[in-house]
C-alpha atoms as a PDB file:
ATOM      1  CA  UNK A   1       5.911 -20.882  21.067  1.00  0.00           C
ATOM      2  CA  UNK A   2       4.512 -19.510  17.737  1.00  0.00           C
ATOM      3  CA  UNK A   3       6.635 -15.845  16.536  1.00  0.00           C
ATOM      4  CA  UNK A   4       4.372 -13.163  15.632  1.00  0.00           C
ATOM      5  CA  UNK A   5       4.983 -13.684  12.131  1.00  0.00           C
ATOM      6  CA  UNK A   6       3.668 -16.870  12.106  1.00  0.00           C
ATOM      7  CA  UNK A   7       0.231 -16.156  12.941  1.00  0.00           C
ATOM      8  CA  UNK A   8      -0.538 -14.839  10.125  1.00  0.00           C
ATOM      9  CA  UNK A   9      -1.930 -17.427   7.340  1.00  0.00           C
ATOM     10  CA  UNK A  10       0.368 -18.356   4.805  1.00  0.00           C
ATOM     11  CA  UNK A  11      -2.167 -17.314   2.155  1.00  0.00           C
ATOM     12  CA  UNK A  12      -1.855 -13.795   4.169  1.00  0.00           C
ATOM     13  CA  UNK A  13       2.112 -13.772   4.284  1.00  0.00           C
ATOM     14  CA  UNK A  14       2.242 -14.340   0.509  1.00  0.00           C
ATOM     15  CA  UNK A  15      -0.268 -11.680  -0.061  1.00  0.00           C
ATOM     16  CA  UNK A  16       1.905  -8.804   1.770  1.00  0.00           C
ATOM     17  CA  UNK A  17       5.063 -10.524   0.031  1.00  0.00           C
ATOM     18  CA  UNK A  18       3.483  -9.598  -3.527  1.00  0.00           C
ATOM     19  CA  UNK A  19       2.098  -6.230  -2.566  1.00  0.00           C
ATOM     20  CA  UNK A  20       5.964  -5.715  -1.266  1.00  0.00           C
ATOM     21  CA  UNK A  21       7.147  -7.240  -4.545  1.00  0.00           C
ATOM     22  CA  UNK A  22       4.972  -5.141  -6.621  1.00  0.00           C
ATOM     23  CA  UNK A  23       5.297  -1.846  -4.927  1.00  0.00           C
ATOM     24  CA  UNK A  24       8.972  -2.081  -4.503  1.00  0.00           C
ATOM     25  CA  UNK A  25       9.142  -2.273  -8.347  1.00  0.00           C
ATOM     26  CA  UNK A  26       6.619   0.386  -8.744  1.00  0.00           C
ATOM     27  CA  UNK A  27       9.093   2.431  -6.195  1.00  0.00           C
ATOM     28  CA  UNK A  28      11.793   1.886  -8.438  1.00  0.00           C
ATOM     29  CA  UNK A  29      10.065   2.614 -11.882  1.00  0.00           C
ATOM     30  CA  UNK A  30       8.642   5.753 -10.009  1.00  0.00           C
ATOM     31  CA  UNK A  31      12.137   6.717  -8.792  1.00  0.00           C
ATOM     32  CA  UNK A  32      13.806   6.513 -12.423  1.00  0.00           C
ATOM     33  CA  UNK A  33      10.727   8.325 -13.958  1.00  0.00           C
ATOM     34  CA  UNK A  34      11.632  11.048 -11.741  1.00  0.00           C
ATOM     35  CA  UNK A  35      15.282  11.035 -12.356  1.00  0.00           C
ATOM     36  CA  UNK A  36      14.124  11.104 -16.061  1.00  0.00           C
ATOM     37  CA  UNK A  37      12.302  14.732 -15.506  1.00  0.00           C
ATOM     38  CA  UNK A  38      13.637  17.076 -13.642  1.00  0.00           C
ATOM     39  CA  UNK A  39      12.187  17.214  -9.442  1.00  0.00           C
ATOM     40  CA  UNK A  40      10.699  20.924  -9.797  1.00  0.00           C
ATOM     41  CA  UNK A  41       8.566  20.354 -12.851  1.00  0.00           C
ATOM     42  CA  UNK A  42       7.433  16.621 -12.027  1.00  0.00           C
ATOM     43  CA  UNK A  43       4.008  15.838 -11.916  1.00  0.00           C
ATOM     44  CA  UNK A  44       2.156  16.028  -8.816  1.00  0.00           C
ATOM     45  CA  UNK A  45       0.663  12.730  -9.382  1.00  0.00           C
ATOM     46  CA  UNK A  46       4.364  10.830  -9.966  1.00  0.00           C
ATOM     47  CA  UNK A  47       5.142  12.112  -6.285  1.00  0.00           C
ATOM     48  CA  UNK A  48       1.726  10.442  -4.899  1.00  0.00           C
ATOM     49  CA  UNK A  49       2.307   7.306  -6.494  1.00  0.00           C
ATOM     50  CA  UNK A  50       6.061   7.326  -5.184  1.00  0.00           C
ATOM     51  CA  UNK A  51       4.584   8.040  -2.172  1.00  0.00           C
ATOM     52  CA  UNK A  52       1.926   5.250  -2.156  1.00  0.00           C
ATOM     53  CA  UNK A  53       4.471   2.845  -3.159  1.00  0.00           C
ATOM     54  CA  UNK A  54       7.142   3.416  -0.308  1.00  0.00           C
ATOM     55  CA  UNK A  55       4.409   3.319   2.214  1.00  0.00           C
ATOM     56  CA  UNK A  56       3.097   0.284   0.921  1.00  0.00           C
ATOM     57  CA  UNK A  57       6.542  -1.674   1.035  1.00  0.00           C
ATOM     58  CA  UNK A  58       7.302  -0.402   4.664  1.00  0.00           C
ATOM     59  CA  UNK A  59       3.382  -1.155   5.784  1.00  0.00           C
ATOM     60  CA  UNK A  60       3.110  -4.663   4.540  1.00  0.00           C
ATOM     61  CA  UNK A  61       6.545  -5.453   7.047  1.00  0.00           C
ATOM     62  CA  UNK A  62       4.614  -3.623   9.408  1.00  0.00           C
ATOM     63  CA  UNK A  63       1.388  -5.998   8.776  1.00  0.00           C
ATOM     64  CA  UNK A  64       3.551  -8.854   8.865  1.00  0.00           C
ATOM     65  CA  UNK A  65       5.051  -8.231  12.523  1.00  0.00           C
ATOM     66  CA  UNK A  66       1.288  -7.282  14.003  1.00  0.00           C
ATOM     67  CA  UNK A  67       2.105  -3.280  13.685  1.00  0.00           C
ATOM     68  CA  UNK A  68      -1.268  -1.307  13.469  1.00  0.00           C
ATOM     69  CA  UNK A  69       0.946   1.277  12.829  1.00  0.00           C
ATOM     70  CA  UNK A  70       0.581  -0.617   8.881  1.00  0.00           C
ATOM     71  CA  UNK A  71      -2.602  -1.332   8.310  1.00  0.00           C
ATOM     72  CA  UNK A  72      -3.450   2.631   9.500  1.00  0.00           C
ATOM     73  CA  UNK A  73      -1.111   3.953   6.878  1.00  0.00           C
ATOM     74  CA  UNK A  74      -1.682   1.580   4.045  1.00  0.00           C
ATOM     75  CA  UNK A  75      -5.460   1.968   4.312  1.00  0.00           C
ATOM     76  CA  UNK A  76      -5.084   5.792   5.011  1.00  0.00           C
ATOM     77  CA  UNK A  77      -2.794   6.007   2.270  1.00  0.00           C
ATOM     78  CA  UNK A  78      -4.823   4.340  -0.115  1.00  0.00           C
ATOM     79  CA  UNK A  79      -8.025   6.116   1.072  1.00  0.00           C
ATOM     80  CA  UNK A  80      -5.884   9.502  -0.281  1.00  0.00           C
ATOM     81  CA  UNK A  81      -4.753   7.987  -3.350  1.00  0.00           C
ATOM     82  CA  UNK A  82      -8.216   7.021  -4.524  1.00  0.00           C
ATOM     83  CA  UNK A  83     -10.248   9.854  -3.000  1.00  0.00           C
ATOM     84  CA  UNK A  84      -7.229  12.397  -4.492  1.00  0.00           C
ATOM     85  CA  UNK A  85      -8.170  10.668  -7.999  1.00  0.00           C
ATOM     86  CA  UNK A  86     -11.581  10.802  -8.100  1.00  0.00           C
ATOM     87  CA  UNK A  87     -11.785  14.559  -6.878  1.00  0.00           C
ATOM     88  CA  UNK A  88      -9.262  15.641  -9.764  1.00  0.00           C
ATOM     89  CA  UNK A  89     -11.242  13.197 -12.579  1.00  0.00           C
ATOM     90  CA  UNK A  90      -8.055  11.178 -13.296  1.00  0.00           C
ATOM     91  CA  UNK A  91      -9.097   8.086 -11.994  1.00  0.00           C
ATOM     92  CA  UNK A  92      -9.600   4.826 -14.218  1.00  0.00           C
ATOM     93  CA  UNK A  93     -11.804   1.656 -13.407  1.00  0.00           C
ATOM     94  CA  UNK A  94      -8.291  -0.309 -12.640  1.00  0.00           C
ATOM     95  CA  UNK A  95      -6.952   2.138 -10.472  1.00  0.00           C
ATOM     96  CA  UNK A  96     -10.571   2.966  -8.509  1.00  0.00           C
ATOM     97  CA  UNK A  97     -11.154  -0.977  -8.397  1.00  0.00           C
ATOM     98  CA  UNK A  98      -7.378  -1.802  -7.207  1.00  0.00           C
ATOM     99  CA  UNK A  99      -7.524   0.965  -4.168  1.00  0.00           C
ATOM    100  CA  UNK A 100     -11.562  -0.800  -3.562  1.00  0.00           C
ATOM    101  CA  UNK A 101      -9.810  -4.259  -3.673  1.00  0.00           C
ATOM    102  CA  UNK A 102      -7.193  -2.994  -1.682  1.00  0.00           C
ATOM    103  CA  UNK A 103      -9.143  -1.854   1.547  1.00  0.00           C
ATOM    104  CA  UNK A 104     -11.553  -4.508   1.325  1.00  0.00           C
ATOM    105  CA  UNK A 105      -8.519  -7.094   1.955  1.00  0.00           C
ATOM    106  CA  UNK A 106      -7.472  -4.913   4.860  1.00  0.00           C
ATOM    107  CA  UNK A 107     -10.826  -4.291   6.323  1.00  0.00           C
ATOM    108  CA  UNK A 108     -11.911  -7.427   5.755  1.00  0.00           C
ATOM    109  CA  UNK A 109      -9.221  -9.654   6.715  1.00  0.00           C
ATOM    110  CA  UNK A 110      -7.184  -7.626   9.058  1.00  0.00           C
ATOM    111  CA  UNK A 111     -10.408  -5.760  10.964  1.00  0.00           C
ATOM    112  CA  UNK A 112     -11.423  -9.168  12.515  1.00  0.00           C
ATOM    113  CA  UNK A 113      -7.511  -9.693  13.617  1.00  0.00           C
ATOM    114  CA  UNK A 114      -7.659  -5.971  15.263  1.00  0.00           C
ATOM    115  CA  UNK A 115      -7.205  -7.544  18.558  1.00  0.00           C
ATOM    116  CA  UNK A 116      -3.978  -9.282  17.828  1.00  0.00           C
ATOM    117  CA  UNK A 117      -2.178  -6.087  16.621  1.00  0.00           C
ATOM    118  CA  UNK A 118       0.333  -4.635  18.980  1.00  0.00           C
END
């Protein structure tokens, strides 16, 4: 009997390892940039990005065991990030074209998988 997590494609598992990888260090650099300023006066944005981050690290586990719970808050999160930075003119080509790359790998590799999710 195949597990839930092995449905998913290895190419797929790796993927949501890395984003776990990288957001988990973006956490942590996040977390002692705030501990470097003091809470009250951080910026807004450092929060978001904290934000983004945790949700990303919890979501991808979530992806991994077939949660739609995941893919519903990484894509909404990421939706807010990218909208949230192109309303207040701070967004960059990287950042606009890593939250595009971002829910085109959900939409178009998870959307077709809908049914499987719990």
């Amino acid at each position: 009997m195949q597990t839930l997590r092995n449905r998913h494609t290895p190419e797929m598992r790796v993927m949501l390892r890395t984003l776990q990888i990288v957001a988990l260090a973006g956490l942590v650099i996040g977390i002692v940039t705030l501990a470097k300023a003091t809470a009250p006066y951080a910026e807004w944005r450092l929060m978001l990005y904290i934000s983004w981050f945790a949700i990303a690290v919890i979501s991808a586990e979530a992806i991994l065991y077939w949660l739609k719970a995941g893919v519903h808050a990484l894509l909404g999160m990421t939706l807010l990030v990218t909208i949230i930075e192109v309303v207040s003119g701070s967004a960059s080509l990287g950042g606009a074209s890593l939250g595009l790359l971002m829910i085109l790998i959900l939409v178009g590799y998870l959307y077709p998988l809908r049914h499987q999710f719990d």
